[in-house]
Protein backbone atom coordinates (compact mmCIF):
# COMPACT_ATOMS: atom_id res chain seq x y z
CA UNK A 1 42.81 35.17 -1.98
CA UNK A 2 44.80 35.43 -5.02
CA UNK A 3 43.45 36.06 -8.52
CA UNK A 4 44.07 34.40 -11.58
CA UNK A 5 45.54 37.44 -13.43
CA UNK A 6 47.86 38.94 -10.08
CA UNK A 7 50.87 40.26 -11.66
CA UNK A 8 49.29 40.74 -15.24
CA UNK A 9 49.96 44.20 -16.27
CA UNK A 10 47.41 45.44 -19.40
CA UNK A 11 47.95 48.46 -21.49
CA UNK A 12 44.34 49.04 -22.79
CA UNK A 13 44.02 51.67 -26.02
CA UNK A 14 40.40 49.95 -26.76
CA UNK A 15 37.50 52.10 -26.86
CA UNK A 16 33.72 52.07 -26.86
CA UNK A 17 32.76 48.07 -25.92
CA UNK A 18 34.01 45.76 -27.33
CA UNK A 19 37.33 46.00 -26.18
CA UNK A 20 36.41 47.83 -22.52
CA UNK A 21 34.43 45.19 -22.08
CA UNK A 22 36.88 42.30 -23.09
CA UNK A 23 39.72 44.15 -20.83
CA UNK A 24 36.93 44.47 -17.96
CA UNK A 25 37.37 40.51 -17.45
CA UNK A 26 40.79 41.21 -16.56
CA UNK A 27 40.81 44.20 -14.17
CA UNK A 28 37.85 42.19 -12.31
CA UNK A 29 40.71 39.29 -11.58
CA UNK A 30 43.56 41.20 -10.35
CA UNK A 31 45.52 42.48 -13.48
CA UNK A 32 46.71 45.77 -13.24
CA UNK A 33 44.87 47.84 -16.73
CA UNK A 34 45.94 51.09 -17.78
CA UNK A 35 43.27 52.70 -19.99
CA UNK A 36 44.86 55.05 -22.36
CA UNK A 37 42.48 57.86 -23.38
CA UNK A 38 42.76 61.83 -24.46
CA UNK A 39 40.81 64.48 -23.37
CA UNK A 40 40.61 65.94 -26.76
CA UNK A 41 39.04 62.62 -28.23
CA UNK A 42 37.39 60.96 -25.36
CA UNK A 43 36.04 57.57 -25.74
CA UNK A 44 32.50 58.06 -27.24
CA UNK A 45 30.89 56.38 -24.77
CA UNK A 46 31.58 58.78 -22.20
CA UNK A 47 28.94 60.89 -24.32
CA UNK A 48 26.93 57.99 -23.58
CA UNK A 49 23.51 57.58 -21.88
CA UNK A 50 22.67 57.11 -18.87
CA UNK A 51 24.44 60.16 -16.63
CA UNK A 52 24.51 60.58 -13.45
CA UNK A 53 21.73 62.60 -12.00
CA UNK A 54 21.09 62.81 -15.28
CA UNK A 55 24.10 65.65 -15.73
CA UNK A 56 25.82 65.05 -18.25
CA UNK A 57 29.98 64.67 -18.32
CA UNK A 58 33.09 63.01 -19.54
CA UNK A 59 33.58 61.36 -16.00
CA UNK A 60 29.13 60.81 -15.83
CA UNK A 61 28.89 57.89 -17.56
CA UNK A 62 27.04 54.89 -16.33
CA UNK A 63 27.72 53.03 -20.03
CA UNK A 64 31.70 54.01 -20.18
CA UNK A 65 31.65 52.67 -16.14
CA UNK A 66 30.13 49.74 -16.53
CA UNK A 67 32.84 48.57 -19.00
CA UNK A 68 36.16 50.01 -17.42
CA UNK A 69 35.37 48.93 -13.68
CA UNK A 70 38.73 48.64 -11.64
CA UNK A 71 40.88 50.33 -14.77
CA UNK A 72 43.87 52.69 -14.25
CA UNK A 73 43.02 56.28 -16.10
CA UNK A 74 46.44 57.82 -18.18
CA UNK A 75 45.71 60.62 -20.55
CA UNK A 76 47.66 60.94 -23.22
CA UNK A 77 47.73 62.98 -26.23
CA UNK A 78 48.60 60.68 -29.01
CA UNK A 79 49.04 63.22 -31.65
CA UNK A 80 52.39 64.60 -29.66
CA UNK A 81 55.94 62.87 -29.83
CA UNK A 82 56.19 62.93 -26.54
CA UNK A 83 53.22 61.14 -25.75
CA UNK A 84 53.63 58.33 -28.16
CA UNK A 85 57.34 57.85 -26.42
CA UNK A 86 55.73 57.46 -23.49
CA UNK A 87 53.05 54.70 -24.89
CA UNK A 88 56.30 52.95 -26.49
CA UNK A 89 57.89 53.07 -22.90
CA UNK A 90 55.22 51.64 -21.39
CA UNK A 91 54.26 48.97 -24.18
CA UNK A 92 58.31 47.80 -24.50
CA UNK A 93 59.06 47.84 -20.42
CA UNK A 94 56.30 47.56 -18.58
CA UNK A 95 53.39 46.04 -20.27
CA UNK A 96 52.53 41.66 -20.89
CA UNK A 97 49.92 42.33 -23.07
CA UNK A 98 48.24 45.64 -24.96
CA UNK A 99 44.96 45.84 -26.38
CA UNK A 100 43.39 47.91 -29.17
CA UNK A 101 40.38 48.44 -31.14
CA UNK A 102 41.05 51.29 -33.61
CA UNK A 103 40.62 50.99 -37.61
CA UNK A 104 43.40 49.45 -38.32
CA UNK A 105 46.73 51.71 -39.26
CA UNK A 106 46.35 53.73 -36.29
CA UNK A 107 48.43 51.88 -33.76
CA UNK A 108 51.14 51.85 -36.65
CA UNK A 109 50.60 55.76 -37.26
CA UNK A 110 51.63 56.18 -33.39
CA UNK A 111 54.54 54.04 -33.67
CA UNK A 112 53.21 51.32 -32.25
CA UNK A 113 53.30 48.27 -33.83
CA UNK A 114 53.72 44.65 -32.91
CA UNK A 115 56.78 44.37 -34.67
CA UNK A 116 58.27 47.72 -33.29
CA UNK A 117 57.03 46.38 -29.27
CA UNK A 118 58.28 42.96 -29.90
CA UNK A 119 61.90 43.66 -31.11
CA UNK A 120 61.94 45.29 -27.62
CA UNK A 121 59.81 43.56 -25.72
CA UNK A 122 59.49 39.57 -27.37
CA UNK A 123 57.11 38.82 -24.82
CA UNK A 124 54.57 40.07 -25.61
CA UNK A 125 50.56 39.77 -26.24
CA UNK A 126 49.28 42.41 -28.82
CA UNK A 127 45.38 42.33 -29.19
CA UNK A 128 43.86 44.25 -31.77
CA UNK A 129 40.20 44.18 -32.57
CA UNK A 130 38.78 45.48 -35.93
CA UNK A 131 35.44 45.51 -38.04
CA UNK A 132 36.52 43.24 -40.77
CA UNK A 133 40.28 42.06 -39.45
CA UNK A 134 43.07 43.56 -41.11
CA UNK A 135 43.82 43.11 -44.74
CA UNK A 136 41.45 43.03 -47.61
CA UNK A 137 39.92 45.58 -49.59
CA UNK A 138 37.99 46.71 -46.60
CA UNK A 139 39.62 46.33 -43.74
CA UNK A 140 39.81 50.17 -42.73
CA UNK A 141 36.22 50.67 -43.10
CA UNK A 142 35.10 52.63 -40.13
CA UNK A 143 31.77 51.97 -38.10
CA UNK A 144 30.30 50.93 -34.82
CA UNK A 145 27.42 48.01 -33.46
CA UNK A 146 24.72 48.74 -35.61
CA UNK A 147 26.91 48.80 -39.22
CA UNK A 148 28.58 45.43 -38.20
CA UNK A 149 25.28 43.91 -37.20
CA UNK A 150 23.91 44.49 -40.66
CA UNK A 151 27.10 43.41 -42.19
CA UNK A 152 27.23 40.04 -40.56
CA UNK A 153 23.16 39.52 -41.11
CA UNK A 154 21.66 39.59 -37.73
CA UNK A 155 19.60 42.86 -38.84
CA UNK A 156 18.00 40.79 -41.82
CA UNK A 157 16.98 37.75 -38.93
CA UNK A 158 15.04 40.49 -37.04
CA UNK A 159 11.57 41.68 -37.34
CA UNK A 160 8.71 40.47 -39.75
CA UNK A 161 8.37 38.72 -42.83
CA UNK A 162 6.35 41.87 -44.39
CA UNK A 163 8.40 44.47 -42.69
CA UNK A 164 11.68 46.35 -42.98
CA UNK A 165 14.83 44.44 -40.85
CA UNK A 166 15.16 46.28 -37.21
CA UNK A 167 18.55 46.30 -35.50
CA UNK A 168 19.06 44.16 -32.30
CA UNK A 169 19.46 46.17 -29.43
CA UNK A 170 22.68 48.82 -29.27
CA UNK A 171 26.25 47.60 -30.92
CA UNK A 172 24.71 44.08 -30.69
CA UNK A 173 27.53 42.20 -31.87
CA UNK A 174 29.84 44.13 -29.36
CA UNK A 175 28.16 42.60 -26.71
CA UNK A 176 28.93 38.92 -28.06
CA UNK A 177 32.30 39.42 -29.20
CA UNK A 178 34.31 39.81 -25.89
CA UNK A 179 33.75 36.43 -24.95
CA UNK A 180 35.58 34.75 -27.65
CA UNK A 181 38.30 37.85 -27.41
CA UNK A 182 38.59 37.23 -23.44
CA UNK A 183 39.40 33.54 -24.17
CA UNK A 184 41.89 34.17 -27.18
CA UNK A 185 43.66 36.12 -24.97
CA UNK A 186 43.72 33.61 -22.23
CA UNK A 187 44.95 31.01 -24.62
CA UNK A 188 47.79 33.20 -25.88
CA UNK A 189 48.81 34.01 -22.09
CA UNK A 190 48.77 29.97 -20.77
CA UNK A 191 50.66 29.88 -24.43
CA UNK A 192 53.54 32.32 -23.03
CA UNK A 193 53.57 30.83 -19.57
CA UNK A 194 54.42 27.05 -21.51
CA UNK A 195 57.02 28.49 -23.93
CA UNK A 196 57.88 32.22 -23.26
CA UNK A 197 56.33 33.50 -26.69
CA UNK A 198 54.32 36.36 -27.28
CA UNK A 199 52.22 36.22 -30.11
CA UNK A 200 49.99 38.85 -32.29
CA UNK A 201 45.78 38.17 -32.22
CA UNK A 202 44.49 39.76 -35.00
CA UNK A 203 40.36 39.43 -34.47
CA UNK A 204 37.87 40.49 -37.10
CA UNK A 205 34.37 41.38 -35.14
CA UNK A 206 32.52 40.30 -38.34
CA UNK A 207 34.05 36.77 -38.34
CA UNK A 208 33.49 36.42 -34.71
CA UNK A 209 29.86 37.11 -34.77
CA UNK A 210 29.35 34.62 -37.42
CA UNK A 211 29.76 32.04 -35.09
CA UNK A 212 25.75 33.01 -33.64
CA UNK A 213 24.41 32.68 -37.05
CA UNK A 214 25.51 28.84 -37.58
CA UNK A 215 22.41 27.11 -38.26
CA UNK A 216 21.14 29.85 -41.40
CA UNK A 217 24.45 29.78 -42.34
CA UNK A 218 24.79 26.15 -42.28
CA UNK A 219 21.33 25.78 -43.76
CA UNK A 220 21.80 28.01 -46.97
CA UNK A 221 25.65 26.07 -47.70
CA UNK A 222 23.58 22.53 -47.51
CA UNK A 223 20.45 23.17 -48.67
CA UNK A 224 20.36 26.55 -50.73
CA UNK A 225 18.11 27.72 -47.97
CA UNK A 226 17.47 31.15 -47.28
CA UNK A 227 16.60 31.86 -44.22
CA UNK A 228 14.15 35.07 -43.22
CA UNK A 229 12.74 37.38 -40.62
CA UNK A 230 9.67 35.19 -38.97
CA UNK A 231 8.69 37.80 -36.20
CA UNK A 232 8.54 35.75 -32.85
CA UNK A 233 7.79 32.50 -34.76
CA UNK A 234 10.04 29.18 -34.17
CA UNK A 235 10.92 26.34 -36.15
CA UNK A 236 10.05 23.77 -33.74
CA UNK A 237 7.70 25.44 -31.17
CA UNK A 238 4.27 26.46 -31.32
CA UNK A 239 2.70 28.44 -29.67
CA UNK A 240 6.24 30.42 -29.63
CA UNK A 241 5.32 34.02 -28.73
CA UNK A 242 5.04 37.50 -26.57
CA UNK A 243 1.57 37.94 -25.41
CA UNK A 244 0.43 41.26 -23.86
CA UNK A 245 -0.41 41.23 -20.04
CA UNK A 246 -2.14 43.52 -17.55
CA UNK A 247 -0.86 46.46 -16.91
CA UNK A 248 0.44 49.59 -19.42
CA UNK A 249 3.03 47.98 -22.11
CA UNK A 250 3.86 44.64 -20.04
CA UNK A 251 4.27 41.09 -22.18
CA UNK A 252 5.20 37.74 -21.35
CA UNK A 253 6.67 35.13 -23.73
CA UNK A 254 5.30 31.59 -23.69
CA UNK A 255 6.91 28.54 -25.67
CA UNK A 256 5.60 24.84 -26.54
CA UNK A 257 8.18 22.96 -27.44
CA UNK A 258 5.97 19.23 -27.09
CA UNK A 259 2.27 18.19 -27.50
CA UNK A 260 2.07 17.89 -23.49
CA UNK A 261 3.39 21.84 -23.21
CA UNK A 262 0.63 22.77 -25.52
CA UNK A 263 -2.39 20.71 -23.75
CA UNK A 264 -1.29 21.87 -20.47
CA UNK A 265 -1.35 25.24 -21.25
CA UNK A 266 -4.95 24.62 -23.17
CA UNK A 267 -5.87 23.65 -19.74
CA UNK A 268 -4.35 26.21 -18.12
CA UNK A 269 -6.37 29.09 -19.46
CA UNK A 270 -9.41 27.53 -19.72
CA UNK A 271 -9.85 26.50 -23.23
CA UNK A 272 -9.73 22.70 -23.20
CA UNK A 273 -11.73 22.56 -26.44
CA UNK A 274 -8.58 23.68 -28.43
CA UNK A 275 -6.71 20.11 -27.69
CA UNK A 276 -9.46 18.84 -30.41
CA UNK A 277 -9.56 21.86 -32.84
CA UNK A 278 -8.56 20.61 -36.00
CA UNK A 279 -6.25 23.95 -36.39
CA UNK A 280 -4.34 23.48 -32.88
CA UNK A 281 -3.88 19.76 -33.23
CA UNK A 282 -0.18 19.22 -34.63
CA UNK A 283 2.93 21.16 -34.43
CA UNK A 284 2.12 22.25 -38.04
CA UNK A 285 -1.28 23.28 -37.60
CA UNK A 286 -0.91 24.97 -34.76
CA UNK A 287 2.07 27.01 -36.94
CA UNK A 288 -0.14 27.50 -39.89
CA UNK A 289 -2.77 28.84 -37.47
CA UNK A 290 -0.71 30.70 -35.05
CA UNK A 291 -2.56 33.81 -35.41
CA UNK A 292 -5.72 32.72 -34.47
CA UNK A 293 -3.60 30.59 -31.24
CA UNK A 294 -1.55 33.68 -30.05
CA UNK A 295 -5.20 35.74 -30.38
CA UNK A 296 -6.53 32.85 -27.87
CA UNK A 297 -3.82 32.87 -25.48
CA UNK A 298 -3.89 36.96 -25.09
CA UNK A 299 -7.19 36.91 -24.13
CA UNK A 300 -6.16 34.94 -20.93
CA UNK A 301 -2.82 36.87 -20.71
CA UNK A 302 -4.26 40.38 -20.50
CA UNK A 303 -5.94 39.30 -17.27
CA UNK A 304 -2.74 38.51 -15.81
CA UNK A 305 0.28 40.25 -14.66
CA UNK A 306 3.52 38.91 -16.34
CA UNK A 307 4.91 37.56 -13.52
CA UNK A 308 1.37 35.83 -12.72
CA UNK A 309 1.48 34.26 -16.35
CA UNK A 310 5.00 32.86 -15.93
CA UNK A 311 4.80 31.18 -12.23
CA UNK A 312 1.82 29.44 -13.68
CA UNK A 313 2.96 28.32 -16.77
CA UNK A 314 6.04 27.27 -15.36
CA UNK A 315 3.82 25.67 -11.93
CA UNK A 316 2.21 23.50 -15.04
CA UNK A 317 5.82 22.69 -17.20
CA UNK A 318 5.43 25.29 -19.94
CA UNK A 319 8.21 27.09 -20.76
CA UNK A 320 7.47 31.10 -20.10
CA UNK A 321 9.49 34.13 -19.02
CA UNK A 322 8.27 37.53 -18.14
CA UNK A 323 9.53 40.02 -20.24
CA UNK A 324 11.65 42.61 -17.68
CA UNK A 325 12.20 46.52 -18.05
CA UNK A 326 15.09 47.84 -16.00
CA UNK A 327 13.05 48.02 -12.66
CA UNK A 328 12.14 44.77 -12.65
CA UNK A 329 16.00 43.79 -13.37
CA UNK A 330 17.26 44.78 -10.13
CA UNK A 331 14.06 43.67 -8.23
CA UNK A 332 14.46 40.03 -9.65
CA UNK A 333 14.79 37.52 -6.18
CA UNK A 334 17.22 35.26 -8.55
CA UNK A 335 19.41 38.47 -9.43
CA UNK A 336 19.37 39.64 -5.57
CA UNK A 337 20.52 36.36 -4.13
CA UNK A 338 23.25 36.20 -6.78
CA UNK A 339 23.83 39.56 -5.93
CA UNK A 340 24.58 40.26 -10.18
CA UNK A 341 24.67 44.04 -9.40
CA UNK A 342 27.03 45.29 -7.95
CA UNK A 343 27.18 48.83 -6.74
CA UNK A 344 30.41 51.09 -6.85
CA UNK A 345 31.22 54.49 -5.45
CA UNK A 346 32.54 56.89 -7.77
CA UNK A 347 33.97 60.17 -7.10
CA UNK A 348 31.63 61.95 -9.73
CA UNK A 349 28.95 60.05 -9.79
CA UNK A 350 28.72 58.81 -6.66
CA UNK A 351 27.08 55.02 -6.27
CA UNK A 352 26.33 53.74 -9.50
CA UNK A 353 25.11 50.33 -10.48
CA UNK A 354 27.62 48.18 -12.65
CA UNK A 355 27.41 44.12 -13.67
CA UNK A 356 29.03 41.23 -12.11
CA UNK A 357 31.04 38.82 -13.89
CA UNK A 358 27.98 36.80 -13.92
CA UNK A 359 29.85 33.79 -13.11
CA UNK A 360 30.35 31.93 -9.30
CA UNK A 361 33.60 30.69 -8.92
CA UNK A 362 34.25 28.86 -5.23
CA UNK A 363 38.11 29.45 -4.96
CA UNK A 364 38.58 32.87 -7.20
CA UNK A 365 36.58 36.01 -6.69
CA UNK A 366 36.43 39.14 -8.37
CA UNK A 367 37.32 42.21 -7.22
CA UNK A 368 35.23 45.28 -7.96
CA UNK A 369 36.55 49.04 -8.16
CA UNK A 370 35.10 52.03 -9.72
CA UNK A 371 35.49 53.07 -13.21
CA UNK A 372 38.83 55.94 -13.45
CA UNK A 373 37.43 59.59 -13.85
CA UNK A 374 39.46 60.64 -17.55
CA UNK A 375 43.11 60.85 -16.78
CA UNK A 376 42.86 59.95 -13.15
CA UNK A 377 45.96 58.17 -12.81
CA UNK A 378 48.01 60.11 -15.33
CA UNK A 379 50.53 61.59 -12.50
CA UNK A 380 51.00 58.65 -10.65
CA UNK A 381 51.68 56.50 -14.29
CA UNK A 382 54.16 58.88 -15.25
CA UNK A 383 56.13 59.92 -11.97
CA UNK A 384 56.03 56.06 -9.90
CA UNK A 385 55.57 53.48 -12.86
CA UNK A 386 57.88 54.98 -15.29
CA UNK A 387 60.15 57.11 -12.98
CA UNK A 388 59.53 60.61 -14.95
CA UNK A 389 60.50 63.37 -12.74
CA UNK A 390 58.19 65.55 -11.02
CA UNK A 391 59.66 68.68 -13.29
CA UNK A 392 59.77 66.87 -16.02
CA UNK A 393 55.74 65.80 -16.04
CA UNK A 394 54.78 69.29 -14.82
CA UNK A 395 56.67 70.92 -18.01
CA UNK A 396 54.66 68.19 -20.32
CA UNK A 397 51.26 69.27 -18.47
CA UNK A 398 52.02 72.67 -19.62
CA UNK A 399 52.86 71.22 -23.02
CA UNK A 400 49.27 69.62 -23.55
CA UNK A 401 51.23 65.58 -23.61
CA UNK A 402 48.60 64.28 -21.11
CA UNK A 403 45.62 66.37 -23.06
């Protein structure tokens, strides 16, 4: 079966997630994606947690794999002439679209610049992917997930009203990003296949992750509303919480979005007093009272397993999910029919576990490779895509270009 992106040839320079993970969609449909790295600056990730065996290594990994699944590996040394003529090569003659994630003035440092690729190769796609965009007063700022999530206010949404913000999990906005990247892209290539024209996509991460904040955003520009951390409380839905369960540290989260979720779970755990309770009656006095409501419903939930409070609440039409650690992720029966993980054989780390695409598609589907040890691919790159001599790439070796 063919895939949607035969024939597409990528030359990736991103780096840590948000653009492994953007380039990811690609390599899982049939492009061909050459990750640039160095052995002297490694991606950070491949510092990151988990390892292998729990050993850790440049080529250990489980976070770098799980982004750069099916990639090409080419080392290169950007800080050498040599190596930046051969990242020019590649970007003018071989590549249809190049990717990159660095503070912005590095691609231009190396000589590679959309202008300088296009007046060779007018063509093509040039992704780059920044903190704030480029241009501004700010736009070189360096950082990673955590700094941009308190930039673009998701930190201040998260936590308690009488407590300090917390940071979402990881380089949260990383992990939202590629989506909207994945489909610029896409646009830009049906773009090129109508009228022949590459095209520059300059994307600011802290723009794009404004897009999940609409309605606070939305509600301070019409109403002068501030909006504020409000723990596990909703708007609309009460109860609306995580209630502990039996067994060491386990929780499940339970919802009421209508007056028939709320006396059906009343019901459900035995309390069918609290329909008539004056503090549990409305949606607003069962808000104003919620601590006395979520006190209620844990002393049914801690008698339960999570899994025992969601089938039941669901069984009765109340919304409730049982919050999962990583074991119960890959025992989940709706996760191991859809088969979601997938697992790859590496020649370091042996079998590892990596994520589908998370989407079904009944005439396309994805095909999944390892992730590249650092520089796996380097020789073959050099000697059968660009036609380098076998002497020739032997003397760079020994001159540190593919360090």
């Amino acid at each position: 079966m063919n895939q949607p992106f035969d024939g597409l040839k990528v030359l990736d320079f991103c780096w840590v997630v948000i653009g492994p993970m953007t380039t990811r969609f690609f390599s899982d449909y049939g492009a061909t994606v050459l990750r640039v790295e160095s052995a002297l600056r490694p991606d950070v990730i491949r510092h990151g947690l988990p390892f292998a065996q729990n050993k850790p290594g440049v080529n250990r990994s489980g976070y770098w794999a799980n982004y750069n699944s099916g990639k090409l590996g080419l080392s290169l040394n950007m800080s050498d002439p040599k190596a930046r003529a051969i990242a020019f090569k590649l970007a003018t003659e071989w590549a249809d679209v190049i990717t990159e994630n660095f503070t912005p003035g590095t691609i231009e440092k190396w000589g590679l610049s959309y202008n300088e690729i296009k007046a060779k190769n007018p063509g093509v796609i040039m992704f780059s992917a920044s903190m704030l965009g480029r241009g501004g007063p700010y736009d070189a700022q360096p950082g990673f997930g955590p700094v941009l999530t308190a930039l673009s206010g998701h930190t201040n949404f998260t936590g308690w009203a009488d407590r300090v913000p917390v940071s979402p999990y990881g380089a949260y906005t990383d992990f939202l990003v590629p989506y909207l990247a994945f489909s610029a892209i896409c646009a830009a290539l049906d773009q090129k296949k109508r009228t022949g024209l590459g095209q520059y996509l300059d994307l600011s991460q802290l723009e794009a992750s404004l897009y999940f904040l609409g309605t606070p955003i939305m509600d301070y520009l019409s109403n002068n509303q501030l909006q504020d951390r409000s723990g596990n409380q909703d708007p609309d839905m009460a109860p609306h919480g995580i209630y502990k369960c039996l067994g060491n540290d386990r929780w499940c989260a339970i919802a009421c979005q209508t007056n028939e979720q709320w006396i059906a779970l009343a019901q459900l755990i035995n309390q069918p007093h609290l329909i008539k309770d004056n503090r549990f009656k409305s949606l607003e006095d069962r808000q104003k009272h919620s601590s006395d409501l979520d006190h209620l419903i844990e002393q049914w939930t801690l008698h339960h397993s999570p899994d025992e409070v969601m089938y039941l609440c669901q069984s009765n039409g109340i919304p409730a999910g049982s919050v999962r650690d990583s074991r119960d992720l890959f025992n989940d029966p709706q996760h191991l029919h859809r088969k979601h993980f997938i697992f790859l054989e590496h020649s370091e780390m042996g079998t590892y576990a990596s994520d589908s695409t998370g989407m079904l598609m009944t005439e396309t589907h994805p095909e999944y490779r390892p992730a590249p040890l650092l520089g796996e691919h380097t020789r073959e790159i050099i000697i059968d895509v660009l036609g380098i001599s076998e002497e020739e790439f032997m003397l760079m070796s020994v001159e540190g270009v593919f360090d």
